[in-house]
N, C-alpha and C. Protein backbone atom coordinates (compact mmCIF):
# COMPACT_ATOMS: atom_id res chain seq x y z
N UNK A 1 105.41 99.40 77.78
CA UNK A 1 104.05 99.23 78.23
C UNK A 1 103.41 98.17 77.35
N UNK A 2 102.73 97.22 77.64
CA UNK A 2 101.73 95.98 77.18
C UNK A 2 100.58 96.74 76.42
N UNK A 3 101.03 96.26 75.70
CA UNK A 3 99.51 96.54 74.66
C UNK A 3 98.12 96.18 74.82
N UNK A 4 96.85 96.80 75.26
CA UNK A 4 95.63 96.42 75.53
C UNK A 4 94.97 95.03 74.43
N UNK A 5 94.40 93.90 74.77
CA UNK A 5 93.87 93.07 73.60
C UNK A 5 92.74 93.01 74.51
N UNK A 6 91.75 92.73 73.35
CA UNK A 6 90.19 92.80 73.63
C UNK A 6 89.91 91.77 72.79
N UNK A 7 88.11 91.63 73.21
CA UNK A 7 87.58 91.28 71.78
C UNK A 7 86.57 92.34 71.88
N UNK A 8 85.89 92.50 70.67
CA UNK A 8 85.27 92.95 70.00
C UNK A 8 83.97 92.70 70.15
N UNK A 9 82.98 92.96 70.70
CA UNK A 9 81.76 92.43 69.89
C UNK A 9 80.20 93.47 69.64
N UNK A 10 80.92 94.82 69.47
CA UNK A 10 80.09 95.47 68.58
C UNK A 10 79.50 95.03 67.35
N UNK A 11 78.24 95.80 66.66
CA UNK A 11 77.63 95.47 65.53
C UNK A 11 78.79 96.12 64.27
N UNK A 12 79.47 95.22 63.72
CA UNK A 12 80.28 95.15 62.45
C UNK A 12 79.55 94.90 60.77
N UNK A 13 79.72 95.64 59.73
CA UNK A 13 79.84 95.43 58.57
C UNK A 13 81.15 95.68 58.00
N UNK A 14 81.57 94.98 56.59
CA UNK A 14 82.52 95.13 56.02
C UNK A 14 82.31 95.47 54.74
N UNK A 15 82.60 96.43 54.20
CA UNK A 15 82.72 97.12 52.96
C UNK A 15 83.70 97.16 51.89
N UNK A 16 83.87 96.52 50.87
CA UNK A 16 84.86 96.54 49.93
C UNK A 16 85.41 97.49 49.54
N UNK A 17 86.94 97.31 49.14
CA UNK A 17 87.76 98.76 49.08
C UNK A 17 87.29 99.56 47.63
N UNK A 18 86.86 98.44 46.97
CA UNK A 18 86.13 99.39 45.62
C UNK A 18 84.93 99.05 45.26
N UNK A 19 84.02 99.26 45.16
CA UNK A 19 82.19 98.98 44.33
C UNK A 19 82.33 99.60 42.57
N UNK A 20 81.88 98.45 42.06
CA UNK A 20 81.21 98.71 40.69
C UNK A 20 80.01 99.15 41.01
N UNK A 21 79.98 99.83 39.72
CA UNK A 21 78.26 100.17 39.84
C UNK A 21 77.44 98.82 40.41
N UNK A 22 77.56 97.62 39.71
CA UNK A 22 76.88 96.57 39.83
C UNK A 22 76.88 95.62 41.43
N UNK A 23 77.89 96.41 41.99
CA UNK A 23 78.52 95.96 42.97
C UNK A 23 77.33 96.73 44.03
N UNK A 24 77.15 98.45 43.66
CA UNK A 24 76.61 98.82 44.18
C UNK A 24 75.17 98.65 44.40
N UNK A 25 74.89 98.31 43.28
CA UNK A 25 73.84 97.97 43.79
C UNK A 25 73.11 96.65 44.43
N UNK A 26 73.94 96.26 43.93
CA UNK A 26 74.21 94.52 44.55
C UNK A 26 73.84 94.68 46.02
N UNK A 27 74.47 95.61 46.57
CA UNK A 27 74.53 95.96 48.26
C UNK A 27 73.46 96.71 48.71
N UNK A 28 72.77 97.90 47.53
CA UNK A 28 71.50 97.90 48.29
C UNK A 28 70.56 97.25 48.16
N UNK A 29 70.19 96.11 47.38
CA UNK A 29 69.62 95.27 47.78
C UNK A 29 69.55 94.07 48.69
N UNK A 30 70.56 94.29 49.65
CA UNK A 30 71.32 93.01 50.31
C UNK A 30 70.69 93.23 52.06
N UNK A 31 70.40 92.93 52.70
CA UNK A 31 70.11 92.74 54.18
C UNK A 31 71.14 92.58 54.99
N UNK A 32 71.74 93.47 55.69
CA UNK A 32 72.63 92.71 56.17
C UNK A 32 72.52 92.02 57.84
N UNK A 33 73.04 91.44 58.26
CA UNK A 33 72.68 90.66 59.62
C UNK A 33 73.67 91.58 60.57
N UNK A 34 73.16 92.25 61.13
CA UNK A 34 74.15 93.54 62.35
C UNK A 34 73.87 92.42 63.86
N UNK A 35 74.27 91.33 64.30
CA UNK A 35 73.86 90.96 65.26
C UNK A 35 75.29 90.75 65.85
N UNK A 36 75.44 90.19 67.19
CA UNK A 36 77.17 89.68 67.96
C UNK A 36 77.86 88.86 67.07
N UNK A 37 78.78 89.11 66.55
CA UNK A 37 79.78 87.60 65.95
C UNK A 37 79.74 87.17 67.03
N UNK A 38 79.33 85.75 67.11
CA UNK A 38 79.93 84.90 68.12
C UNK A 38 81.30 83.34 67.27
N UNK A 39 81.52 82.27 67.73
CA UNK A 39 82.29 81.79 67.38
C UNK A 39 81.38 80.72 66.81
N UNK A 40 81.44 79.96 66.08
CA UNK A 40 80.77 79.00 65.05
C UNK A 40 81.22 77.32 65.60
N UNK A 41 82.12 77.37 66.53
CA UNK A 41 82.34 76.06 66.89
C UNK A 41 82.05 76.40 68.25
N UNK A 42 80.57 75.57 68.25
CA UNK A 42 79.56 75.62 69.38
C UNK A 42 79.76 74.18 70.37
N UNK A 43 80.74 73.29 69.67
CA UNK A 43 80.88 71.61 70.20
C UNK A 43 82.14 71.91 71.18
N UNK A 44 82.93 73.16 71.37
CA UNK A 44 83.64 72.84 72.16
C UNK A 44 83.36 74.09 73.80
N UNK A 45 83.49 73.14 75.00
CA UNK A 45 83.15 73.90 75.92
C UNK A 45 83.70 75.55 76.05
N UNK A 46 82.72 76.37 77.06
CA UNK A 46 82.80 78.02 77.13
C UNK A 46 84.33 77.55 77.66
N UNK A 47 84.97 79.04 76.96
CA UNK A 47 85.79 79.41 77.76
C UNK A 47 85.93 79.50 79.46
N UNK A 48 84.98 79.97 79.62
CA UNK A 48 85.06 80.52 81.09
C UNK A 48 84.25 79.55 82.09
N UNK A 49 84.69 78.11 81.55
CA UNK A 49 84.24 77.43 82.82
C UNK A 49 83.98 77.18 83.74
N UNK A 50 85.58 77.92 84.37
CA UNK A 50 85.81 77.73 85.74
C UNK A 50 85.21 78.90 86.50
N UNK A 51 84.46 80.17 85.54
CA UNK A 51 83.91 80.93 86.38
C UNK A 51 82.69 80.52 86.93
N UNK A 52 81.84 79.06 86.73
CA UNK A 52 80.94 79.06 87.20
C UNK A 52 81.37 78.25 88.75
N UNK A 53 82.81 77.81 88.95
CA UNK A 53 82.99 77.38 90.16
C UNK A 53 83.39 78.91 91.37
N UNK A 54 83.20 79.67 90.83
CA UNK A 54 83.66 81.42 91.25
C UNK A 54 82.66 81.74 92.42
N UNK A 55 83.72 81.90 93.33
CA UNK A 55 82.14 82.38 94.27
C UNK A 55 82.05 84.12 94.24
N UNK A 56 82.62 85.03 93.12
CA UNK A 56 82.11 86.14 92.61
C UNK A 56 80.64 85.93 92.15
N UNK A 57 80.12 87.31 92.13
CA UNK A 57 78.46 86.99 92.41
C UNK A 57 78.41 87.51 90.93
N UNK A 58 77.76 87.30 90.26
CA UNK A 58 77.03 86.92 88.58
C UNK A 58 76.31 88.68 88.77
N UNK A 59 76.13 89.89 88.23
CA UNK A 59 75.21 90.97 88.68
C UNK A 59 74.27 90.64 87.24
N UNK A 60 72.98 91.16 87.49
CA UNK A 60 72.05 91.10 86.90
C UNK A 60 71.37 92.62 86.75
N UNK A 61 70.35 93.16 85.75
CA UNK A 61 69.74 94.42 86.04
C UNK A 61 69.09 95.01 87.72
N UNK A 62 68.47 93.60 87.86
CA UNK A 62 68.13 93.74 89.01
C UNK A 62 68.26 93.57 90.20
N UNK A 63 69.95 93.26 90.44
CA UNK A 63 70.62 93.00 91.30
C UNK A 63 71.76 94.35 91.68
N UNK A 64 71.70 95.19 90.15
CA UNK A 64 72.92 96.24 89.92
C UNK A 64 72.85 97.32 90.84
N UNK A 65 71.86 98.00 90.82
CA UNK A 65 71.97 98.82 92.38
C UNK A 65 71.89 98.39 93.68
N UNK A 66 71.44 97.60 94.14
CA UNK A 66 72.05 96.88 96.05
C UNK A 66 73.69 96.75 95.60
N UNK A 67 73.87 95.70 94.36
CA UNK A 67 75.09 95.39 94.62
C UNK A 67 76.37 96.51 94.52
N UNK A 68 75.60 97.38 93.34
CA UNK A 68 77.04 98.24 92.94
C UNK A 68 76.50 99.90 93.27
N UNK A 69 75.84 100.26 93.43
CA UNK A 69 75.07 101.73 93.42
C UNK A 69 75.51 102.31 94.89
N UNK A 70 74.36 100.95 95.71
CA UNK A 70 74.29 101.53 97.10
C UNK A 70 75.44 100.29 97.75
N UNK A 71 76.50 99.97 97.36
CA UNK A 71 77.43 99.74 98.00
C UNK A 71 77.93 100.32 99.01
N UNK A 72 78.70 100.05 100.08
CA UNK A 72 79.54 100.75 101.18
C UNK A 72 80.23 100.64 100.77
N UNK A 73 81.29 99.68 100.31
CA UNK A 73 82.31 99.27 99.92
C UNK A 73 82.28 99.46 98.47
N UNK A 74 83.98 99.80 98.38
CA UNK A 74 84.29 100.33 96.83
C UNK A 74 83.98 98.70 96.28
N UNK A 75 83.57 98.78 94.79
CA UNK A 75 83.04 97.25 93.89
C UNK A 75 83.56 97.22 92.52
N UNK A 76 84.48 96.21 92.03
CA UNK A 76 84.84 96.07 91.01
C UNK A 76 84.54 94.94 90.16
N UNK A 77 83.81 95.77 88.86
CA UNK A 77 83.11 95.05 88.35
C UNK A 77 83.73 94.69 86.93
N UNK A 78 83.21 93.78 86.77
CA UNK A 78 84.48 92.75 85.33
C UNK A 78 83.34 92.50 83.88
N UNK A 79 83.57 93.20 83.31
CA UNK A 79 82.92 92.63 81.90
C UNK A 79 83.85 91.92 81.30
N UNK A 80 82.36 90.78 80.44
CA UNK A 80 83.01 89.49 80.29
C UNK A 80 82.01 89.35 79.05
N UNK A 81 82.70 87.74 78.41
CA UNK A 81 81.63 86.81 77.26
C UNK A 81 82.53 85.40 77.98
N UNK A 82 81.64 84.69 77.80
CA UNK A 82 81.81 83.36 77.79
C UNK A 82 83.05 82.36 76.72
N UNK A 83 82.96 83.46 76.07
CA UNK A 83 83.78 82.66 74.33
C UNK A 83 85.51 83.76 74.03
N UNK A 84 85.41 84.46 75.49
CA UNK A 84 86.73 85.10 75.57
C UNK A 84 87.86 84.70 76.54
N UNK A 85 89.06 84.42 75.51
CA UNK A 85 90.23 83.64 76.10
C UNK A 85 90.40 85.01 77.07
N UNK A 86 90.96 86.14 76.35
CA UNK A 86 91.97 87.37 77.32
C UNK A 86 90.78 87.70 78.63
N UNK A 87 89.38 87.33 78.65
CA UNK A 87 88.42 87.71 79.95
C UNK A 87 88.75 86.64 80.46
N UNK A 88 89.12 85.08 80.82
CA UNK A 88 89.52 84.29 81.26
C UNK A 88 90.85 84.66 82.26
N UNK A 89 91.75 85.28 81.27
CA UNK A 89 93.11 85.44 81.74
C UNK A 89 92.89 86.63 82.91
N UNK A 90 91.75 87.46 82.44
CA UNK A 90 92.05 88.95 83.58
C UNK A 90 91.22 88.49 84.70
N UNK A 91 90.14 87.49 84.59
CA UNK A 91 89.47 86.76 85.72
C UNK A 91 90.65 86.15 86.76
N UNK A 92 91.24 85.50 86.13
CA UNK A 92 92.29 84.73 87.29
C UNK A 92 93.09 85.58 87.54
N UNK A 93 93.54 86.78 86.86
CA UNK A 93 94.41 87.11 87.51
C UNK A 93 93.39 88.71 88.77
N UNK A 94 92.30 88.70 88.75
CA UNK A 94 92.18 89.42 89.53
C UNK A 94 91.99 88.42 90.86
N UNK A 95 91.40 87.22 90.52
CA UNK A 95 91.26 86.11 91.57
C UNK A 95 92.58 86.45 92.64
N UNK A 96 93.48 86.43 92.31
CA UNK A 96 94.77 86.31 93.04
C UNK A 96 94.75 88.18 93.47
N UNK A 97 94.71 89.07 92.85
CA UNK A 97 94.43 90.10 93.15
C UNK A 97 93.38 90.33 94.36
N UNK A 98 92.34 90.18 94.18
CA UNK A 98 91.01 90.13 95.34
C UNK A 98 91.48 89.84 96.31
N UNK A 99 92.44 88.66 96.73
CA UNK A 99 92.81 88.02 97.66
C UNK A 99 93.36 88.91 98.61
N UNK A 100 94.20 90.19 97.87
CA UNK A 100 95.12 91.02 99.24
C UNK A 100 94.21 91.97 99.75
N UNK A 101 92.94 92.16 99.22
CA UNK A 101 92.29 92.94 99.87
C UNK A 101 91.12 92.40 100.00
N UNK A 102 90.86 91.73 101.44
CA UNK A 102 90.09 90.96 101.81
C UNK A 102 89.23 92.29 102.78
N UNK A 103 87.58 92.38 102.45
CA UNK A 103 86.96 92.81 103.04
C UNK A 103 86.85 94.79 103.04
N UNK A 104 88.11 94.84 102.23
CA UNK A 104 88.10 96.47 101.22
C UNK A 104 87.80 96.16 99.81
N UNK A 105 87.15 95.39 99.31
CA UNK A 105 86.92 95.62 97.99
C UNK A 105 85.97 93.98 97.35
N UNK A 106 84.53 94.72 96.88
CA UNK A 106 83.33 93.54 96.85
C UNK A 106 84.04 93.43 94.80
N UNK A 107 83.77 92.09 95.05
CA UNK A 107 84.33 91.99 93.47
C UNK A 107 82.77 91.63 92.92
N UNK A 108 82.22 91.95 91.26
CA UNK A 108 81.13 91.33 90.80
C UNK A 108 81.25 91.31 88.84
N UNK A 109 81.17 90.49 88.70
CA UNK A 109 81.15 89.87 87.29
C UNK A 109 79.81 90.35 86.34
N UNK A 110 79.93 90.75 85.15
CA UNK A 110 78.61 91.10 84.33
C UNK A 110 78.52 90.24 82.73
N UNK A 111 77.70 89.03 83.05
CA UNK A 111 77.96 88.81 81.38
C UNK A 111 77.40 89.84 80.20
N UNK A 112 78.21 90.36 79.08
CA UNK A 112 77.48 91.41 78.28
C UNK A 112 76.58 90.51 77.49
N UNK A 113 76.63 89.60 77.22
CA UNK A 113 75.79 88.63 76.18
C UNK A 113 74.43 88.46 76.71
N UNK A 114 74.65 88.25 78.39
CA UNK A 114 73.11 88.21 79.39
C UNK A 114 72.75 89.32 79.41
N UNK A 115 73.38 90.35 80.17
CA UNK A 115 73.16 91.70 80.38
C UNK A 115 73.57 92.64 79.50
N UNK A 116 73.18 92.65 77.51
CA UNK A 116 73.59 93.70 77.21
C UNK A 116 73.27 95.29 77.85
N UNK A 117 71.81 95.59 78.13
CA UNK A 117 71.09 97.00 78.71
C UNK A 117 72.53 97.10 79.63
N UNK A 118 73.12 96.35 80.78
CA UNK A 118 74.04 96.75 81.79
C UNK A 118 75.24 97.25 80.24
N UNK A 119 75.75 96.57 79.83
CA UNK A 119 77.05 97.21 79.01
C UNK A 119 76.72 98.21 78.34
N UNK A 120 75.44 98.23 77.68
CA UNK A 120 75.11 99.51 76.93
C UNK A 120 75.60 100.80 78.11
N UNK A 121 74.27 100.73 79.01
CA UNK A 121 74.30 101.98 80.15
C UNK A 121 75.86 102.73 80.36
N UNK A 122 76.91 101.94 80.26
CA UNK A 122 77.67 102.12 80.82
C UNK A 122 78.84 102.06 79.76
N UNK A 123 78.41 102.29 78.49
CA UNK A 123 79.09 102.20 77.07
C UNK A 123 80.23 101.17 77.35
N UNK A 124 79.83 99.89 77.16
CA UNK A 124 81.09 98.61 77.35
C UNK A 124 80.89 98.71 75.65
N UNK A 125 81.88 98.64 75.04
CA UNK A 125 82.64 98.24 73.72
C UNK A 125 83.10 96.90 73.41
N UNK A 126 84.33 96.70 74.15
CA UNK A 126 84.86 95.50 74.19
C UNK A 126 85.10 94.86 75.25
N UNK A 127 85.38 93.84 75.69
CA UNK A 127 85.77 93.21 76.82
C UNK A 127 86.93 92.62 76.59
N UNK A 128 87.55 92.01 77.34
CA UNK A 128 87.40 92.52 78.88
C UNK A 128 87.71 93.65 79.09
N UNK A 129 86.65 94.33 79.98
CA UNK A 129 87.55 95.54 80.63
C UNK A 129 86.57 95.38 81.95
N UNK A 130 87.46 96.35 83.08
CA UNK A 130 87.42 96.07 84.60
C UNK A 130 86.38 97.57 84.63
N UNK A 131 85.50 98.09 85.48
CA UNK A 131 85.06 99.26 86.17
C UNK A 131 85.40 99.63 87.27
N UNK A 132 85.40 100.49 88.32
CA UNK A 132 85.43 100.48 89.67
C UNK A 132 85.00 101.64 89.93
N UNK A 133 83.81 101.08 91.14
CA UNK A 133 82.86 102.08 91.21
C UNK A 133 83.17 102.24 93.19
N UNK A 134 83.08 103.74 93.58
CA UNK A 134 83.09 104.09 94.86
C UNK A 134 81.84 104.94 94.97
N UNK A 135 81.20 104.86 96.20
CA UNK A 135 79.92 105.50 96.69
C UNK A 135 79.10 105.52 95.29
N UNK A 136 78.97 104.91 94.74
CA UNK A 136 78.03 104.59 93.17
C UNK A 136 77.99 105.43 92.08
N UNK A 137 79.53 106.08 92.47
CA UNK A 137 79.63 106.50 90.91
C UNK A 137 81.57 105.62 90.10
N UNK A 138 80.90 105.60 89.02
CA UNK A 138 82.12 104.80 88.40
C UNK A 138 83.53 105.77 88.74
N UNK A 139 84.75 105.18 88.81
CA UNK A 139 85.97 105.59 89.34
C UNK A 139 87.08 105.55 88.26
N UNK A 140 87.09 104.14 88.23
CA UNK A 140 88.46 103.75 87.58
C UNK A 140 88.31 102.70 86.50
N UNK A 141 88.55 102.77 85.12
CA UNK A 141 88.32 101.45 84.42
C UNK A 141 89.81 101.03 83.40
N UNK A 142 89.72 99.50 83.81
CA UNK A 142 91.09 98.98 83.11
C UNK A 142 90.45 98.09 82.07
N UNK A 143 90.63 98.31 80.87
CA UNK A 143 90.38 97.87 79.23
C UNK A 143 91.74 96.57 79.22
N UNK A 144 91.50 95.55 78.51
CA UNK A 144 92.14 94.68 77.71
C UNK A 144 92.83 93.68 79.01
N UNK A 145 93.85 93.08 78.55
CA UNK A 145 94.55 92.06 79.04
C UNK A 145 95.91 92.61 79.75
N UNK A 146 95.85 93.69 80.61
CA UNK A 146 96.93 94.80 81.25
C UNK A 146 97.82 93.65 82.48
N UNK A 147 98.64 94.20 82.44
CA UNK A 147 99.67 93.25 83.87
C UNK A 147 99.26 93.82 84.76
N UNK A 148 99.63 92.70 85.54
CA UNK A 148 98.81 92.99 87.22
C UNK A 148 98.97 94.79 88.13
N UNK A 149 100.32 94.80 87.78
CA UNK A 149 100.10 96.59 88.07
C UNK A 149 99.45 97.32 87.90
N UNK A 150 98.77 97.49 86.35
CA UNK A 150 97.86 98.42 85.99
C UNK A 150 96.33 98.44 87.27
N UNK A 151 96.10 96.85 87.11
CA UNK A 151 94.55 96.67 88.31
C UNK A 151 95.16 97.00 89.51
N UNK A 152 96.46 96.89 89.83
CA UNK A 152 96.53 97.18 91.20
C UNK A 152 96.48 98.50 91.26
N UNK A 153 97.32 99.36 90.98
CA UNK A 153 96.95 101.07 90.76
C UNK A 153 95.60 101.11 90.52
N UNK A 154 94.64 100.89 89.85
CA UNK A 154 93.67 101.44 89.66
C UNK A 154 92.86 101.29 90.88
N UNK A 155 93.09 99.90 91.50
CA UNK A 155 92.32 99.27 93.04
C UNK A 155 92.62 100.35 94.12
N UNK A 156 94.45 100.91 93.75
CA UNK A 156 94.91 101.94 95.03
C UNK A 156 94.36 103.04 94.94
N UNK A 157 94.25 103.43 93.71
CA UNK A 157 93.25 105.08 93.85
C UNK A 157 92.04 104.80 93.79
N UNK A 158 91.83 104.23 93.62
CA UNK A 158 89.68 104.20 94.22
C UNK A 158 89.39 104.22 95.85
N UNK A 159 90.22 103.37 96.09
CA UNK A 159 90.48 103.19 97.75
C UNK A 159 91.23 104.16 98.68
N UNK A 160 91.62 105.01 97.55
CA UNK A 160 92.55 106.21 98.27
C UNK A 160 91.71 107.05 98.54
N UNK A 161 90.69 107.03 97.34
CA UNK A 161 90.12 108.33 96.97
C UNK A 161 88.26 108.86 98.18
């Protein structure tokens, strides 16, 4: 079995394996910055370029229930960042996925960086990972950079179900 890879972009601190006294206190006087690591080389284009040529629809707060709540159709939804290679890789490969089920299954994309409140609600951790939601409650979710089997099983029992 393939090992799940993500990224990360919970609020992180790092703590040394030992503190001096001086050490210690060193740290409570220190502030620390709890915000997204993002990547520091800002000169080279997003990863996910080609998702803006995607005619998957972008969901927003206020787009999330028409599109995914009160759906008819089962909807699989993709958390993403812009600055992630392995959300790139599970984008294209659901692209080719979507394709065999034309008109059983609405695909929709969520940036967590735009829409954190959407990833919170719905405890997103890391990305990529996939959701799939039937009659508007969540179903099935695939975490990390999985081979195409894993999304396809998960696509067959939502649709079974």
């Amino acid at each position: 079995m393939a090992a799940a890879s993500c990224t990360y972009f919970p609020i992180t601190r790092r703590y040394p394996s030992i503190l001096t006294p001086s050490m210690a206190q060193q740290r409570l006087n220190t502030s620390y910055d709890l915000s997204f690591r993002v990547p520091n080389n800002r000169s080279r284009p997003p990863v996910l370029s080609m998702r803006q040529e995607s005619t998957v629809l972008e969901v927003t707060p206020g787009s999330w229930n028409p599109s995914i709540l009160k759906s008819e159709t089962p909807v699989l939804v993709e958390f993403y960042t812009t600055w992630c290679e392995p959300c790139e890789m599970v984008h294209e490969l659901l692209d080719e996925i979507a394709s065999d089920y034309p008109g059983q299954l609405e695909r929709v994309v969520v940036n967590v960086e735009q829409e954190p409140r959407v990833a919170e609600e719905y405890g997103i951790k890391a990305v990529p990972i996939v959701v799939m939601f039937k009659n508007g409650e969540k179903r099935e979710s695939v975490v990390g950079t999985m081979p195409k089997d894993f999304f396809v099983a998960a696509i067959e029992r939502v649709l079974a179900s």
